[in-house]
Every structure is written in structure tokens, then in C-alpha cells.
C-alpha atoms as a PDB file:
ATOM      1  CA  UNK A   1      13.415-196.486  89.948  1.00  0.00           C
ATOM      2  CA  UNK A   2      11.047-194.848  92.360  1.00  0.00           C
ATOM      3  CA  UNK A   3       9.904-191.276  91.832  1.00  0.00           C
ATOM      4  CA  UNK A   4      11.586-188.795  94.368  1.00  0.00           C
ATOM      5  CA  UNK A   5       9.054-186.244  96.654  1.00  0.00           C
ATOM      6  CA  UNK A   6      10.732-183.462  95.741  1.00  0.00           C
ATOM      7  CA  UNK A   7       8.072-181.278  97.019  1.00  0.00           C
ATOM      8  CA  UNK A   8       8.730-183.273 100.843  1.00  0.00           C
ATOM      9  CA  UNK A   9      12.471-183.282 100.660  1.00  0.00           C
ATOM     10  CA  UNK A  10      12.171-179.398  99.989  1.00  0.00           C
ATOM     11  CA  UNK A  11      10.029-178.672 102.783  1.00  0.00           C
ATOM     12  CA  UNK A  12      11.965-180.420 105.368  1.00  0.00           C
ATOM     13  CA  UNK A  13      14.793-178.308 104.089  1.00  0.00           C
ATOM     14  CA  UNK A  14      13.083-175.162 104.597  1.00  0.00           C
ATOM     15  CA  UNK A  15      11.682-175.572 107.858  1.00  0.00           C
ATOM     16  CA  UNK A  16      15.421-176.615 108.819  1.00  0.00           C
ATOM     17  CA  UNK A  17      16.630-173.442 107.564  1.00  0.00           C
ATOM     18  CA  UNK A  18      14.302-171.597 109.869  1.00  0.00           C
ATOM     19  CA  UNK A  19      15.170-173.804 112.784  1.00  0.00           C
ATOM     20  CA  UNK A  20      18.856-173.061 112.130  1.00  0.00           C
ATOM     21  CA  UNK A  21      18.165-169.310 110.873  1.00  0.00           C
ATOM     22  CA  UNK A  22      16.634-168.992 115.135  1.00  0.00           C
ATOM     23  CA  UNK A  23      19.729-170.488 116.031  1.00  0.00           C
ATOM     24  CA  UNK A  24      21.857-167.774 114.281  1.00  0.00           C
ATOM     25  CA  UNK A  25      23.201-170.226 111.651  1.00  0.00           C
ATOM     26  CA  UNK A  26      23.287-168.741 108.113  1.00  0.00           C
ATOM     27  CA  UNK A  27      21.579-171.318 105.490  1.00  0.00           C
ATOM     28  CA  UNK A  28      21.129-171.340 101.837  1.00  0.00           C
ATOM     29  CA  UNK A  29      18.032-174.206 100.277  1.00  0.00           C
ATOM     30  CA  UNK A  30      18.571-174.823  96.387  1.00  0.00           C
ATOM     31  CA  UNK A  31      16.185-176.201  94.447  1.00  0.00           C
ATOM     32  CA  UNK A  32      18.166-177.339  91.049  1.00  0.00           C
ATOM     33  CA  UNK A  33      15.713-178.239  88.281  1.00  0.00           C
ATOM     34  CA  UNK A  34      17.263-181.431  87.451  1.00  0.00           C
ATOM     35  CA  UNK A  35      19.037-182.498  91.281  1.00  0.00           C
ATOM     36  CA  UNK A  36      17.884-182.964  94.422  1.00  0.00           C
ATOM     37  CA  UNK A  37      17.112-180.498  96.865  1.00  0.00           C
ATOM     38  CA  UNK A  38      20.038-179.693  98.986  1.00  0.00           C
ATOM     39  CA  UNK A  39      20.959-177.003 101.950  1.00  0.00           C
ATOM     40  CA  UNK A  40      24.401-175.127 102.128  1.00  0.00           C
ATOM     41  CA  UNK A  41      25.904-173.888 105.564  1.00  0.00           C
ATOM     42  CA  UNK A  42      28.793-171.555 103.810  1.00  0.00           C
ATOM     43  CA  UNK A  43      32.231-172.482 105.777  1.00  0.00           C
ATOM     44  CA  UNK A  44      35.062-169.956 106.481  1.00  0.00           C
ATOM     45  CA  UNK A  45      36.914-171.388 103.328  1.00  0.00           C
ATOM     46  CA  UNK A  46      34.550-169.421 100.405  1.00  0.00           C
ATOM     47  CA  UNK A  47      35.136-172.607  98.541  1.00  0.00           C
ATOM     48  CA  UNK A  48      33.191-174.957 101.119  1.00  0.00           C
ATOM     49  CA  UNK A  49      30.067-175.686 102.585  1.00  0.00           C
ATOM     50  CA  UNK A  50      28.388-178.112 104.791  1.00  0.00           C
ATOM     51  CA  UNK A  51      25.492-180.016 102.532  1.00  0.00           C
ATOM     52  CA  UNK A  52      22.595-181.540 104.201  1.00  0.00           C
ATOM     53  CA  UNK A  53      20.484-182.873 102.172  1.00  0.00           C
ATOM     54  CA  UNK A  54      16.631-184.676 103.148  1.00  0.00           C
ATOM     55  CA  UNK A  55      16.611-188.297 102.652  1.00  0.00           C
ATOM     56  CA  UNK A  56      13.685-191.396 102.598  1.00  0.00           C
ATOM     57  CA  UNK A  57      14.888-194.242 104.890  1.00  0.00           C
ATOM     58  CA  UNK A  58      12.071-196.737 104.431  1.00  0.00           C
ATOM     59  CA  UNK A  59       9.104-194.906 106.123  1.00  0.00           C
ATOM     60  CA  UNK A  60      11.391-192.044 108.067  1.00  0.00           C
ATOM     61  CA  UNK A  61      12.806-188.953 106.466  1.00  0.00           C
ATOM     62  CA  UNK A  62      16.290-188.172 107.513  1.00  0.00           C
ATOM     63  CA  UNK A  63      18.886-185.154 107.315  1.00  0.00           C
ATOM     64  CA  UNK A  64      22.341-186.317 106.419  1.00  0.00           C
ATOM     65  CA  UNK A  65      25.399-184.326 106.320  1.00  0.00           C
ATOM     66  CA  UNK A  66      27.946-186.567 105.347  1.00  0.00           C
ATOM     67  CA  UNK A  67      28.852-190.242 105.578  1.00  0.00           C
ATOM     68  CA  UNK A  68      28.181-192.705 108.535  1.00  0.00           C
ATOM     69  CA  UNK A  69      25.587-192.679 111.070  1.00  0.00           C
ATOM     70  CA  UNK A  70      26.732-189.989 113.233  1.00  0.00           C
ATOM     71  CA  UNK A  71      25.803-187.598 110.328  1.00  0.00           C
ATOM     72  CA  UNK A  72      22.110-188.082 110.313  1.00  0.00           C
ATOM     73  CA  UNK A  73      18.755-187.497 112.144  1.00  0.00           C
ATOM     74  CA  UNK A  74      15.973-188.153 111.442  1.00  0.00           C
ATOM     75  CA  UNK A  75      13.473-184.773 110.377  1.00  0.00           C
ATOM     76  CA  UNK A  76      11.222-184.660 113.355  1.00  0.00           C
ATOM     77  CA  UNK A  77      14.086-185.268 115.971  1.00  0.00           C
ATOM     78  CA  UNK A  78      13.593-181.650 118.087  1.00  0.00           C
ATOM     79  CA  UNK A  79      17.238-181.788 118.167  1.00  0.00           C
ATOM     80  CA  UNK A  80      17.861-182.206 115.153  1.00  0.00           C
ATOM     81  CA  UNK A  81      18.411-178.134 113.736  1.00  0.00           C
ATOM     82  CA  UNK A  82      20.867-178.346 116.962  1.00  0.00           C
ATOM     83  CA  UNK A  83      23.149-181.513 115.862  1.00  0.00           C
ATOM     84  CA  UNK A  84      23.502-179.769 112.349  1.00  0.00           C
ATOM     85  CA  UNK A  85      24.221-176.499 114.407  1.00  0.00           C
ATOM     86  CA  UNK A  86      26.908-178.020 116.086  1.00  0.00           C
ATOM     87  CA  UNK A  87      28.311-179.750 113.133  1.00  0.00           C
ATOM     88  CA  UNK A  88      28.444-176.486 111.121  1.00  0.00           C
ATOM     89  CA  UNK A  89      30.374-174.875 114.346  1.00  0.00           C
ATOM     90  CA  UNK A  90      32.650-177.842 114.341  1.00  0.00           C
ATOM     91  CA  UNK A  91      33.715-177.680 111.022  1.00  0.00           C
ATOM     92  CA  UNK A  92      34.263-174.027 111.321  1.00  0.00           C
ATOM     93  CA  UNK A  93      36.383-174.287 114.328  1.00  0.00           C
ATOM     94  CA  UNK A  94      38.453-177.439 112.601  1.00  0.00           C
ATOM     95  CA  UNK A  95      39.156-174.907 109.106  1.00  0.00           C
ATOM     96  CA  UNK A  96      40.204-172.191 111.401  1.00  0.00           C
ATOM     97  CA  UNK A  97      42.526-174.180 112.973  1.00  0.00           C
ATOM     98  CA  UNK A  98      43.671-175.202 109.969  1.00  0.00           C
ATOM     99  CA  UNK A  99      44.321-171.564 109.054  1.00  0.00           C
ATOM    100  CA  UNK A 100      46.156-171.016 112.036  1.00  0.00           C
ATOM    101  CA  UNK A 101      48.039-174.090 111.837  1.00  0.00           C
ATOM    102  CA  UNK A 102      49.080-173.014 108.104  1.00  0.00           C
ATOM    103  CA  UNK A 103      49.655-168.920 109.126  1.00  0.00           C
ATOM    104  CA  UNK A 104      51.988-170.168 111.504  1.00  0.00           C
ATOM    105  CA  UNK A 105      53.790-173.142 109.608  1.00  0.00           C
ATOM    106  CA  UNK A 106      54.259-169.972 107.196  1.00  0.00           C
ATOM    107  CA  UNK A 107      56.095-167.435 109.532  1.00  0.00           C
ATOM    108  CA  UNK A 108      58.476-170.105 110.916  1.00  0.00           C
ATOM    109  CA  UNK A 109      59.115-170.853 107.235  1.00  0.00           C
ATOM    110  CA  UNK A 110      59.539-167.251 106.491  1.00  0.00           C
ATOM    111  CA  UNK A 111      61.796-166.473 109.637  1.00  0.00           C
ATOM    112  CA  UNK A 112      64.060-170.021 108.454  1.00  0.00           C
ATOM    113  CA  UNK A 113      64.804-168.645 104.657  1.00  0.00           C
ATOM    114  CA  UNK A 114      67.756-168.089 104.350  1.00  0.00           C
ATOM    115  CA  UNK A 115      69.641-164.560 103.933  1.00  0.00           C
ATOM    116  CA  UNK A 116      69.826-163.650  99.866  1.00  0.00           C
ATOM    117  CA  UNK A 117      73.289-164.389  98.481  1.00  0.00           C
ATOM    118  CA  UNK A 118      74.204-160.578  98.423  1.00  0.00           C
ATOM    119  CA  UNK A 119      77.373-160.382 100.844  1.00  0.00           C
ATOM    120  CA  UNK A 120      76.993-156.954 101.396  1.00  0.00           C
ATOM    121  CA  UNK A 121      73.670-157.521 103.360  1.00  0.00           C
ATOM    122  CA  UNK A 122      75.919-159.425 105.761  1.00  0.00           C
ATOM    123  CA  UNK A 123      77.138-158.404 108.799  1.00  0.00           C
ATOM    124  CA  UNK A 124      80.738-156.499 108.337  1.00  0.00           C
ATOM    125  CA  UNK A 125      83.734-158.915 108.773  1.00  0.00           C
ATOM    126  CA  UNK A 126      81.650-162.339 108.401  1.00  0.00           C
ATOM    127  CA  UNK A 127      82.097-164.825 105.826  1.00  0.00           C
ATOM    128  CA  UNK A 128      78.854-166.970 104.856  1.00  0.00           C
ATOM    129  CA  UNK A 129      79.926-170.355 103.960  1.00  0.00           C
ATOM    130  CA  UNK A 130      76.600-172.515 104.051  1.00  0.00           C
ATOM    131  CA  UNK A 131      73.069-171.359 104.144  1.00  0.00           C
ATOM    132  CA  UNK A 132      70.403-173.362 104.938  1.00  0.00           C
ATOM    133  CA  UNK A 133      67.338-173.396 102.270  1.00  0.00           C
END
């Protein structure tokens, strides 16, 4: 097994963080003792992030943010604090709409329920036979 540059991976990190920090995107770089280097874009969701994380592809260094080809660059693409940018915005947009998709899925489901099975909440002079649930 090949000993990792933790010291390189690190530093690309950090000088992405101030790429995307001029672009207005809010970045965390953690160093775990034991793990590689990785940096955290927080998400909408508290409970998720976007991950890049600074890779060796034979003699190029590369960001990656996820699986496939369309989620890396290499480190000394100029674009490249501006692809991540854009992914972090994308994901954002796609869990908000997610949010809104779920809000609203929620007040049709709340508007649909069913009146409770007191009578006396119905109106005078109707008999409830069948109620939806």
C-alpha cells in the first residue's frame, strides 16, 4: 500500500475553501487523525453535506464530490472552486424542492383526513355513512 500525502491532499482542500469562501460558499476542512482529509459544504438538511475530498490520479490531483466523472476536476482547473459551487447550489435547490414537494404532499393529506367520528361535529340534519381515511 502506498503512503498517502496527507500534508498535499490538505492543502488543496484549504486553498479550495478560500476559493469557495470568495465565492460566498460556506466550507468546513477536517483533518481526522486516522482518515483522510475531507471538506464539508453543510446542506439545508442539518443531517447532510456535500464531501469533496482531494484525490491522486496517477500524476494529477483531483477534487471529487461523488461518483462518476462529472463529479471531479482536477485541483488546478481555474474552474474548478466554481463546478463545486454550482454543485453545492444544486443540491441545495434539489433538497428544497424536496421540502416543498413534502410540505405540500402534507397539507393535501391534512385537508383529505377525514372528519373525527364525533356526529355532533357534523353538520345538523346529515348522516355520515362512509368516510374516507
Amino acid at each position: 500500500m502506498r503512503g498517502r500525502d496527507v500534508g498535499v491532499e490538505a492543502g488543496h482542500l484549504i486553498r479550495l475553501a478560500g476559493e469557495l469562501h470568495d465565492l460566498g460558499v460556506d466550507s468546513v476542512v477536517r483533518l481526522p487523525p486516522h482518515h483522510e482529509p475531507t471538506m464539508e459544504i453543510p446542506l439545508p438538511d442539518a443531517r447532510s453535506r456535500l464531501r469533496v475530498t482531494a484525490v491522486r490520479r496517477g500524476r494529477t490531483w483531483m477534487f471529487t464530490w461523488g461518483p462518476g466523472r462529472r463529479r471531479r476536476v482536477a485541483t488546478e482547473t481555474p474552474e474548478a472552486a466554481g463546478r463545486i459551487a454550482t454543485a453545492a447550489h444544486a443540491a441545495r435547490a434539489a433538497q428544497a424542492a424536496c421540502l416543498a414537494a413534502t410540505t405540500k404532499s402534507v397539507q393535501v393529506a391534512r385537508a383529505a383526513e377525514a372528519p373525527s367520528r364525533d356526529d355532533s361535529q357534523a353538520a345538523p340534519g346529515v348522516r355520515v355513512f362512509w368516510r374516507a381515511r
